[in-house]
Protein backbone atom coordinates (compact mmCIF):
# COMPACT_ATOMS: atom_id res chain seq x y z
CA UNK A 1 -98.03 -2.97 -77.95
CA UNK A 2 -97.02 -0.16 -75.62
CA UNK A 3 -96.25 3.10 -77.75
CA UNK A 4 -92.40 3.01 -75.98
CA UNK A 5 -90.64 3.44 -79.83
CA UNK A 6 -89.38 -0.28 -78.93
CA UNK A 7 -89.38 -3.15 -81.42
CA UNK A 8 -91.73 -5.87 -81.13
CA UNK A 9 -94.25 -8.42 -82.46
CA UNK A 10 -97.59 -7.69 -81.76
CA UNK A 11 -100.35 -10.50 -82.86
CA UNK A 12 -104.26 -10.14 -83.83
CA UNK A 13 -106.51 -13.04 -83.63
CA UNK A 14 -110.07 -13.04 -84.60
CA UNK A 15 -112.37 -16.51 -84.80
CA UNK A 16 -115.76 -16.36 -86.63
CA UNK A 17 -118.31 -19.16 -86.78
CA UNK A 18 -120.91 -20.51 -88.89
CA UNK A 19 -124.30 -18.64 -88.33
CA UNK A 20 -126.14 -21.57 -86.58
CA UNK A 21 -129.66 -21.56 -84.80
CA UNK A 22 -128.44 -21.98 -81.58
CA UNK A 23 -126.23 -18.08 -80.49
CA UNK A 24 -125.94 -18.46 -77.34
CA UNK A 25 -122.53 -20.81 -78.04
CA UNK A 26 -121.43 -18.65 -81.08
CA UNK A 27 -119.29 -15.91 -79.25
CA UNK A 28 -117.51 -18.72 -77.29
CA UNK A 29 -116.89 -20.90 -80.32
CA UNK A 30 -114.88 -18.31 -82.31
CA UNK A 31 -113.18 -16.97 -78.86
CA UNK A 32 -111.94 -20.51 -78.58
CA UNK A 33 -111.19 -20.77 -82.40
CA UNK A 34 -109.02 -17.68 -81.64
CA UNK A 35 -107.38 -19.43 -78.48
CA UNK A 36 -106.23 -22.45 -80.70
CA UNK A 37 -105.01 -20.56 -83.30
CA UNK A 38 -102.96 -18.52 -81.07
CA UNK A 39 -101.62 -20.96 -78.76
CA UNK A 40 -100.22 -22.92 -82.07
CA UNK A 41 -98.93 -19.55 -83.44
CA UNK A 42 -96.99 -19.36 -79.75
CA UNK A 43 -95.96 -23.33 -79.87
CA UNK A 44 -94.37 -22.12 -83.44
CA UNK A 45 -92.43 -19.48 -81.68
CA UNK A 46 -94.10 -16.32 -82.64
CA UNK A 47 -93.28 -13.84 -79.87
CA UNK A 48 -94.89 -11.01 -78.57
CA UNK A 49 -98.38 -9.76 -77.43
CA UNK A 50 -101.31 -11.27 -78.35
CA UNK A 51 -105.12 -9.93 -78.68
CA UNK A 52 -107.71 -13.06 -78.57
CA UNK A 53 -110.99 -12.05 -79.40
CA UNK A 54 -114.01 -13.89 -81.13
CA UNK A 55 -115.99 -12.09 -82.87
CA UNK A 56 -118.77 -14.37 -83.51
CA UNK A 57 -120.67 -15.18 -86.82
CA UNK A 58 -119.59 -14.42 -89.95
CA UNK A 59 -120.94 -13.19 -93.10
CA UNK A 60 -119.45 -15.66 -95.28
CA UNK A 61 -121.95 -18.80 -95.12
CA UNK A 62 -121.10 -22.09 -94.63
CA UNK A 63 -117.24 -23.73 -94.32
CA UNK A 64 -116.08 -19.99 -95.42
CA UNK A 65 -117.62 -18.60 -91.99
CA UNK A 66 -115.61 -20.90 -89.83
CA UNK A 67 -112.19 -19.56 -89.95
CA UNK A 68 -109.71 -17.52 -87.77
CA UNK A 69 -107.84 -14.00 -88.84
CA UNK A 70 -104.20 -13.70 -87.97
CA UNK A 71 -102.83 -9.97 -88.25
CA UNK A 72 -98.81 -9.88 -87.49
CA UNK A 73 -97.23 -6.41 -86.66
CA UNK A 74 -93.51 -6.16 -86.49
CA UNK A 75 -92.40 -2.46 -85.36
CA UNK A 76 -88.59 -2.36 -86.06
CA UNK A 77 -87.96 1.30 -83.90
């Protein structure tokens, strides 16, 4: 969001993925895990700006590690 002192909703979306064998796919995967999550987040209604970003493998093994992070910031002034 533009530092303008004008309201808005500005949206954060990070995918991760399961550490797998095979990397070369693991960057796309949670950049796409982000695009879903954010393109259901618009169909909802949320306005505003978006960041997409994937952020590849997680920390967290197994089912933990595949999940997306939504941060919502509403500035009122």
């Amino acid at each position: 969001m533009k530092k303008t002192g004008k309201a808005g909703v500005r949206s954060v979306v990070v995918g991760f993925v399961q550490g797998t064998t095979v990397t070369s796919n693991d960057e796309a995967l949670s950049t796409e895990r982000a695009r879903a999550v954010a393109s259901y987040l618009r169909s909802l209604g949320l306005r505003g700006a978006y960041t997409v970003r994937g952020n590849g493998v997680a920390e967290q093994p197994g089912a933990k590690a595949r999940r997306v992070g939504v941060t919502v910031e509403y500035r009122t002034k």
